[in-house]
PDB file of N, CA and C in Angstrom:
ATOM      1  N   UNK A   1       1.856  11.045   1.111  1.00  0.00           N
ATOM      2  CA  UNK A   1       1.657   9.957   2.048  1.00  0.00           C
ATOM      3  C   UNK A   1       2.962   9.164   2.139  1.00  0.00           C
ATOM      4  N   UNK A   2       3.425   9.100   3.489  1.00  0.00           N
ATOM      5  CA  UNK A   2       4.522   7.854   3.175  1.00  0.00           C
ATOM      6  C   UNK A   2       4.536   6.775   3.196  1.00  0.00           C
ATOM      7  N   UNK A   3       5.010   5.970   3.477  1.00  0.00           N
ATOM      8  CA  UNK A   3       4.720   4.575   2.979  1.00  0.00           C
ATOM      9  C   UNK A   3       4.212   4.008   4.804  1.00  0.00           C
ATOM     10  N   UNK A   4       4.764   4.269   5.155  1.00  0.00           N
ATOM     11  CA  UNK A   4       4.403   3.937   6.942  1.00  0.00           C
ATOM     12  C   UNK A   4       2.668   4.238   6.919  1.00  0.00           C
ATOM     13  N   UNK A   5       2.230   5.312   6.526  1.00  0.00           N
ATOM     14  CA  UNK A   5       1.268   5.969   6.359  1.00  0.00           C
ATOM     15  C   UNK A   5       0.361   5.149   5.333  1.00  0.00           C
ATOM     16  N   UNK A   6       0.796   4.823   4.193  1.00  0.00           N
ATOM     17  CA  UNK A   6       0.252   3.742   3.398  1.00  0.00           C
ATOM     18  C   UNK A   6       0.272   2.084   3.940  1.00  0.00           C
ATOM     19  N   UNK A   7       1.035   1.902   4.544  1.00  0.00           N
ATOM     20  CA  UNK A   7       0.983   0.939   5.625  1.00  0.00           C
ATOM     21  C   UNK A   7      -0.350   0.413   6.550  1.00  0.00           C
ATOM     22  N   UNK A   8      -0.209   1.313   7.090  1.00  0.00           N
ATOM     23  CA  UNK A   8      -1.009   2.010   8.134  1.00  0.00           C
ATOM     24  C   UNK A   8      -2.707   1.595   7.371  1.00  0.00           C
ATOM     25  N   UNK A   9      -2.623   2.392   6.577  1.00  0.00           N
ATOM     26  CA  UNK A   9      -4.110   2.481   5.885  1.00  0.00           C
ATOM     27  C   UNK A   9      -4.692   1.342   5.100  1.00  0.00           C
ATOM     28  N   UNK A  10      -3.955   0.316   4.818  1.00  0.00           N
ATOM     29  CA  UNK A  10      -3.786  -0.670   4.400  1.00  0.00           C
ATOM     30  C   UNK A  10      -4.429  -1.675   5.352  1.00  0.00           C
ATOM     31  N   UNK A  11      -3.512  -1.696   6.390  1.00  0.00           N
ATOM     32  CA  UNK A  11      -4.511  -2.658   7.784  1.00  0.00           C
ATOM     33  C   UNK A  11      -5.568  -2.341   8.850  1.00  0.00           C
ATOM     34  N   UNK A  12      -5.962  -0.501   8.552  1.00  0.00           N
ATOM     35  CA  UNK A  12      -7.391  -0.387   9.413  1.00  0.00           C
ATOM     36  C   UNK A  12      -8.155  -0.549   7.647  1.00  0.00           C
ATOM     37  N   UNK A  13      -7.893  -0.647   6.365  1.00  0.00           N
ATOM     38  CA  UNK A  13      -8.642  -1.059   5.797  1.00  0.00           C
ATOM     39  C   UNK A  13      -9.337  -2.746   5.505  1.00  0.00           C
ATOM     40  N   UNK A  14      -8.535  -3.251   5.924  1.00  0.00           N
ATOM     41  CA  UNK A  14      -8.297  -4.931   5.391  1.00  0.00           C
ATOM     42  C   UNK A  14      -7.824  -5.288   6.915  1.00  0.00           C
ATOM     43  N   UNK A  15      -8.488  -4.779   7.884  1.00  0.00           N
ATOM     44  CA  UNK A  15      -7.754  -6.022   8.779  1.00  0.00           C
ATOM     45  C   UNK A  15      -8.158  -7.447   9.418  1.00  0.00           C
ATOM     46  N   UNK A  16      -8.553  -7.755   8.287  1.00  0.00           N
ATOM     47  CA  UNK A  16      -8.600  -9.317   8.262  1.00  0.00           C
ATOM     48  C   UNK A  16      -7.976  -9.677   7.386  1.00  0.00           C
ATOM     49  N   UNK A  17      -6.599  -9.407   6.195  1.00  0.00           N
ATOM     50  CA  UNK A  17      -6.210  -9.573   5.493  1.00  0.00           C
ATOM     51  C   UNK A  17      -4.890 -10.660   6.366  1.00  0.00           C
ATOM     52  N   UNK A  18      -4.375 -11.935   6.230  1.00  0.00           N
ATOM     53  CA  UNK A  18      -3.082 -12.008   6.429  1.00  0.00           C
ATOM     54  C   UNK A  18      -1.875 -12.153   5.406  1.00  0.00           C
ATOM     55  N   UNK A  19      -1.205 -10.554   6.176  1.00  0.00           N
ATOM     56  CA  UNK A  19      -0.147 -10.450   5.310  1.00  0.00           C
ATOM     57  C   UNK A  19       1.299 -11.404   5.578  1.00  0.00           C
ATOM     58  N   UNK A  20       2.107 -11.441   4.547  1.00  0.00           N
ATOM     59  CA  UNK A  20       3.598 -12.239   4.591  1.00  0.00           C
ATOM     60  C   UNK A  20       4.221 -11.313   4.429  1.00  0.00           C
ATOM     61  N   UNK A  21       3.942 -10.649   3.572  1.00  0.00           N
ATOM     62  CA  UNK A  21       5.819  -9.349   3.577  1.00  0.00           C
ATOM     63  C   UNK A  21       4.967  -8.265   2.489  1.00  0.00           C
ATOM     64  N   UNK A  22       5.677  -7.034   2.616  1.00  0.00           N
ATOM     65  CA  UNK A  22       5.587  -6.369   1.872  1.00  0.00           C
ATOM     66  C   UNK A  22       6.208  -5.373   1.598  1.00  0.00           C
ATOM     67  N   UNK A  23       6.820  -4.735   0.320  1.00  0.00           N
ATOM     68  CA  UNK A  23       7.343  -3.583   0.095  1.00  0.00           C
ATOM     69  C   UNK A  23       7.023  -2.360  -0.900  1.00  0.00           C
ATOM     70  N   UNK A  24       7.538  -1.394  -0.601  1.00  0.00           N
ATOM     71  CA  UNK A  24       6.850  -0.242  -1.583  1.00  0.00           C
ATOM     72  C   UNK A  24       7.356  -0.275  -3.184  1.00  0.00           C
ATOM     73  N   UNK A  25       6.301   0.651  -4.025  1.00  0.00           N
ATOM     74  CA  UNK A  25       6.334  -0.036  -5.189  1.00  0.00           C
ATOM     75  C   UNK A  25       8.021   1.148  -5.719  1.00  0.00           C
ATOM     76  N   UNK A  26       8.342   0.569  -6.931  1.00  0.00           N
ATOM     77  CA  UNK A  26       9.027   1.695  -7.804  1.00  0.00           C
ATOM     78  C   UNK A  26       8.130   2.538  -8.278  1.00  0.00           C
ATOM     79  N   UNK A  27       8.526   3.798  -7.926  1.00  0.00           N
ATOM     80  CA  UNK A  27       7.900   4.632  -8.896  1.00  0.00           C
ATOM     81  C   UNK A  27       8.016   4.826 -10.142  1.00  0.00           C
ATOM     82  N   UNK A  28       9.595   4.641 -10.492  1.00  0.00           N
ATOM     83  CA  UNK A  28       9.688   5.134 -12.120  1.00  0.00           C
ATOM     84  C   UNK A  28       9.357   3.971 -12.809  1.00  0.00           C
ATOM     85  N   UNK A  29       8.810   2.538 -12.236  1.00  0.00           N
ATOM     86  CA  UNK A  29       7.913   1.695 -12.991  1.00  0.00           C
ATOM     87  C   UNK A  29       6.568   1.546 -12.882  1.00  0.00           C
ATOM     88  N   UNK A  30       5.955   2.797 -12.150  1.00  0.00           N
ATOM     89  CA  UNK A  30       4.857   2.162 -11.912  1.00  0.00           C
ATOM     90  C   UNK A  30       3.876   3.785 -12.015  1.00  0.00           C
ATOM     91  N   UNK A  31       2.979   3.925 -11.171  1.00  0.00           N
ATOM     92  CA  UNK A  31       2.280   5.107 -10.914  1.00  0.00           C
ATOM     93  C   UNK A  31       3.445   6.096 -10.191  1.00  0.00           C
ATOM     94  N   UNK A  32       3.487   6.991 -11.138  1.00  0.00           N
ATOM     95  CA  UNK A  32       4.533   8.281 -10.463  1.00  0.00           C
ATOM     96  C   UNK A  32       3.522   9.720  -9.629  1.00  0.00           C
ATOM     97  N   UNK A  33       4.032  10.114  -8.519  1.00  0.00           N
ATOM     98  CA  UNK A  33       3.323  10.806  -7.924  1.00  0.00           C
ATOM     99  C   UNK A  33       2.410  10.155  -6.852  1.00  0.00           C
ATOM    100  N   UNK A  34       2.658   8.843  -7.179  1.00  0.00           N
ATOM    101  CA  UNK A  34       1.611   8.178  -5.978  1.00  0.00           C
ATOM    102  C   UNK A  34       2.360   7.176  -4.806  1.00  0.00           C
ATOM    103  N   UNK A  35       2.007   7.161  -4.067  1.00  0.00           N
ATOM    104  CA  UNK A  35       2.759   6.262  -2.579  1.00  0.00           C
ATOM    105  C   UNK A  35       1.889   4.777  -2.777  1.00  0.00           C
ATOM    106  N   UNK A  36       2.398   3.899  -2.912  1.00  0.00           N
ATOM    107  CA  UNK A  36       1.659   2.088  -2.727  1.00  0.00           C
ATOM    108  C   UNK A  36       2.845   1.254  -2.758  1.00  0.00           C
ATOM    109  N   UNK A  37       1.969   0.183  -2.463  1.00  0.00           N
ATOM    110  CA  UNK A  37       3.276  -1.457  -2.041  1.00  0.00           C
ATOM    111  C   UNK A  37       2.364  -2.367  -2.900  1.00  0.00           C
ATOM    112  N   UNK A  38       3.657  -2.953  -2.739  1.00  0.00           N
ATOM    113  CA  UNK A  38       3.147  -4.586  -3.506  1.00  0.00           C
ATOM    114  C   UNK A  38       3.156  -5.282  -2.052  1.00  0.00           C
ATOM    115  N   UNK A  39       2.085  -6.059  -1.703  1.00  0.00           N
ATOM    116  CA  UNK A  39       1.770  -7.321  -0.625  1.00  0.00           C
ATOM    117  C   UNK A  39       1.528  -8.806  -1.386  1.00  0.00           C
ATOM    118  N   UNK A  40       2.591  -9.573  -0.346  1.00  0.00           N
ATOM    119  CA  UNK A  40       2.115 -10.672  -0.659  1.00  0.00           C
ATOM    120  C   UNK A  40       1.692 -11.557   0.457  1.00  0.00           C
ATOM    121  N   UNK A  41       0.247 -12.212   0.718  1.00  0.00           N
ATOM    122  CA  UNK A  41      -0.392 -12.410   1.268  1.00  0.00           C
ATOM    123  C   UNK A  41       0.030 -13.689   1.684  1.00  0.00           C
ATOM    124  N   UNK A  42      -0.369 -14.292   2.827  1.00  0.00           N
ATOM    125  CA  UNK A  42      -0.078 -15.813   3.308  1.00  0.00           C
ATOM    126  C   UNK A  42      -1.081 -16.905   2.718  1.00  0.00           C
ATOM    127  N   UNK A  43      -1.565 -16.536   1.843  1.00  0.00           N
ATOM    128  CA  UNK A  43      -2.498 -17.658   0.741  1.00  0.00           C
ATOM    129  C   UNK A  43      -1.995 -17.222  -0.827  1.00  0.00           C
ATOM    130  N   UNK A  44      -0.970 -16.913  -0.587  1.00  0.00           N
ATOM    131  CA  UNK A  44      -0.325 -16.213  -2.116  1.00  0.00           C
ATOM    132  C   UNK A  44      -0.611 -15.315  -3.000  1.00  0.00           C
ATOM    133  N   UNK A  45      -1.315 -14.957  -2.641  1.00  0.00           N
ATOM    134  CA  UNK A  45      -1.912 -13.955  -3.333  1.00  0.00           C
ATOM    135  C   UNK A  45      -1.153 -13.015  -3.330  1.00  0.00           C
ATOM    136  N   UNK A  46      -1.159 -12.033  -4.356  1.00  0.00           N
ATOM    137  CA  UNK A  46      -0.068 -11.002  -4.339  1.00  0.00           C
ATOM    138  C   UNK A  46      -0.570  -9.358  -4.879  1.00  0.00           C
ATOM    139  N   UNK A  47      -1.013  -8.929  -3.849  1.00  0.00           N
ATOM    140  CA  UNK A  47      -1.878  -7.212  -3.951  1.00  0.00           C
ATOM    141  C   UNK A  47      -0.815  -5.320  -4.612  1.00  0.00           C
ATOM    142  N   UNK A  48      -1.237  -5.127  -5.658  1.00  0.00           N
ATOM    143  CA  UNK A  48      -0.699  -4.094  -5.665  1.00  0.00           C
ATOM    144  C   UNK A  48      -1.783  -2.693  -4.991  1.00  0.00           C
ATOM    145  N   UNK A  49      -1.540  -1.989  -3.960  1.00  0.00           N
ATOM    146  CA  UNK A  49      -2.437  -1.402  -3.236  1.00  0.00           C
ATOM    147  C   UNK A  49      -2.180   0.147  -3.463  1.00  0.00           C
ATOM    148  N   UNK A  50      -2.671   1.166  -3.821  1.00  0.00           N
ATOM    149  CA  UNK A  50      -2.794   2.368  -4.284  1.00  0.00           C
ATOM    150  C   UNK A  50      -3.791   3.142  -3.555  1.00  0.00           C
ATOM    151  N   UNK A  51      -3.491   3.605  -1.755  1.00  0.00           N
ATOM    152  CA  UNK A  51      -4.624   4.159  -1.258  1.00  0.00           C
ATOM    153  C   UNK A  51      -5.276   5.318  -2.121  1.00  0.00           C
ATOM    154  N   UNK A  52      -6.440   5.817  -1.366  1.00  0.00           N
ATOM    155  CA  UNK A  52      -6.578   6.639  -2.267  1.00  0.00           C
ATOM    156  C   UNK A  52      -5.780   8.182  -1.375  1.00  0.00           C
ATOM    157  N   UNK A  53      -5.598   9.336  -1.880  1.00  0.00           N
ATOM    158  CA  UNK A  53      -4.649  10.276  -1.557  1.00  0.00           C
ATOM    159  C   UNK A  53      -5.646  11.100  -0.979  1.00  0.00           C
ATOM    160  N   UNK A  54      -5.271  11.196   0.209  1.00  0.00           N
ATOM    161  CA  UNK A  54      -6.193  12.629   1.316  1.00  0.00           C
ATOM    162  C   UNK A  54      -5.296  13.803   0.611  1.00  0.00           C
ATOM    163  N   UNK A  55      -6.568  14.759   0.690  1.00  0.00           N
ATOM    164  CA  UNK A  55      -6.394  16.040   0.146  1.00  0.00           C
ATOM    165  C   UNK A  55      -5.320  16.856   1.359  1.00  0.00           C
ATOM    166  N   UNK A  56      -4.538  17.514   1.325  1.00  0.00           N
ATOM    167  CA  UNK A  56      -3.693  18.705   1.882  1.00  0.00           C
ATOM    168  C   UNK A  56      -4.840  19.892   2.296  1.00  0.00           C
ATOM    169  N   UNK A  57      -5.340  19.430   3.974  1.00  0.00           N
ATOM    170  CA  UNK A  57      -6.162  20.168   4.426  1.00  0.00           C
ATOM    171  C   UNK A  57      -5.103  21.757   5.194  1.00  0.00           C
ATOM    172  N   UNK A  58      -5.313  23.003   4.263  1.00  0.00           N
ATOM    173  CA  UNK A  58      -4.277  24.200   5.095  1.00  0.00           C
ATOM    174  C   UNK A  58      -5.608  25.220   5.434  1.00  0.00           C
TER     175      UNK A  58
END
């Protein structure tokens, strides 16, 4: 998944969420093998988001 793609899935999931900024996470600090961002929200709040991974339909 790329991050556009994790993006993406992020606001038809939550779209009533208002976001302020956000960027994708490090991998070599965080979950490796997986695509997510850190959001930080316009009430401060601050989301680490980990869609879940669609299977590789061939």
């Amino acid at each position: 998944m790329t991050f556009q793609e994790c993006l993406h899935k992020f606001h038809e999931s939550f779209p009533n969420i208002e976001v302020w900024d956000y960027r994708p996470i490090c991998h070599e600090l965080f979950e490796k093998d997986k695509e997510g961002m850190t959001i930080w929200l316009k009430n401060g709040d601050m989301v680490v988001y980990y869609p879940k991974q669609e299977e590789n339909q061939t």
